[in-house]
Protein backbone atom coordinates (compact mmCIF):
# COMPACT_ATOMS: atom_id res chain seq x y z
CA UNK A 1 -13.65 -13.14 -23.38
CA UNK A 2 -12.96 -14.43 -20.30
CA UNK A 3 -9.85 -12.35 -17.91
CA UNK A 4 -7.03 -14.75 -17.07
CA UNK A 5 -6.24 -16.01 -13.67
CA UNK A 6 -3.30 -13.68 -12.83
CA UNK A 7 -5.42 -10.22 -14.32
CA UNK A 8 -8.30 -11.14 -11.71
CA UNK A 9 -6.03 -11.75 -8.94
CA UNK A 10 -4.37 -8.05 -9.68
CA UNK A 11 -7.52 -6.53 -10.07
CA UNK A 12 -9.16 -8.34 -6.91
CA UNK A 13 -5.94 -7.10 -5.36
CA UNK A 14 -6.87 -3.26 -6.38
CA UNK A 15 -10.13 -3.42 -5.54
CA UNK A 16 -9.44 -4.02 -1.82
CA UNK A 17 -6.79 -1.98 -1.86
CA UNK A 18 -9.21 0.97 -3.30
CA UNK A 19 -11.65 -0.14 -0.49
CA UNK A 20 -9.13 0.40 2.07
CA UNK A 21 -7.72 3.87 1.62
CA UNK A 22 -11.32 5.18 -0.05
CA UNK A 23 -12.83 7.34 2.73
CA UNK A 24 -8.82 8.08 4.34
CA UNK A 25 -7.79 11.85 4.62
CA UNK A 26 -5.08 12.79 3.33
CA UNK A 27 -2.72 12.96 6.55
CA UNK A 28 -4.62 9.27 7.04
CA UNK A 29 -3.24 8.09 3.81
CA UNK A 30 0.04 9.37 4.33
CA UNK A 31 0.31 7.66 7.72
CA UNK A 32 -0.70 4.41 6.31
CA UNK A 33 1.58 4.46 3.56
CA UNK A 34 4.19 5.25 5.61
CA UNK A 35 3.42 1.84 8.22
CA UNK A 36 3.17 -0.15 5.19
CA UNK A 37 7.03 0.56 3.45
CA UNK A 38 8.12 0.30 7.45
CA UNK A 39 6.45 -3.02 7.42
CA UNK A 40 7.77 -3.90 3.62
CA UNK A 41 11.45 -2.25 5.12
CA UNK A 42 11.57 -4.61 8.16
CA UNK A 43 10.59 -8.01 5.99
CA UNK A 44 13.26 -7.51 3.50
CA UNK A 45 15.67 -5.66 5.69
CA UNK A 46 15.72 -2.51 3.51
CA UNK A 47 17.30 0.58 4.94
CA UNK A 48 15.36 3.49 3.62
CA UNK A 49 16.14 7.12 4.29
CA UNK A 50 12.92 9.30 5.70
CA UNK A 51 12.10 12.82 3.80
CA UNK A 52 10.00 15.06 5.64
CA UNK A 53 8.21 14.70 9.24
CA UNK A 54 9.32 11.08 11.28
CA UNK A 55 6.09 9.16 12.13
């Protein structure tokens, strides 16, 4: 049975995603989650309050 277009695309999508943060440490992972919502924050002009330590 072949996947649909839109599952492949999702799980291409988490693949590269897994590749990315795979070998990050923790405080890595943290830091990089933290660049993406600024970046995801700034393109839809989100305000978003900060818990814990400012990057």
């Amino acid at each position: 049975m072949k996947e649909p277009k839109p599952m492949q695309e999702v799980h291409e999508w988490r693949r590269q995603s897994y590749e990315e943060t795979n070998n990050l440490s923790p405080k890595e992972l943290v830091e990089k989650i933290r660049r993406d919502a600024d970046e995801v924050a700034r393109r839809y002009g989100l305000k978003l309050r900060r818990f814990g330590k400012a990057a």
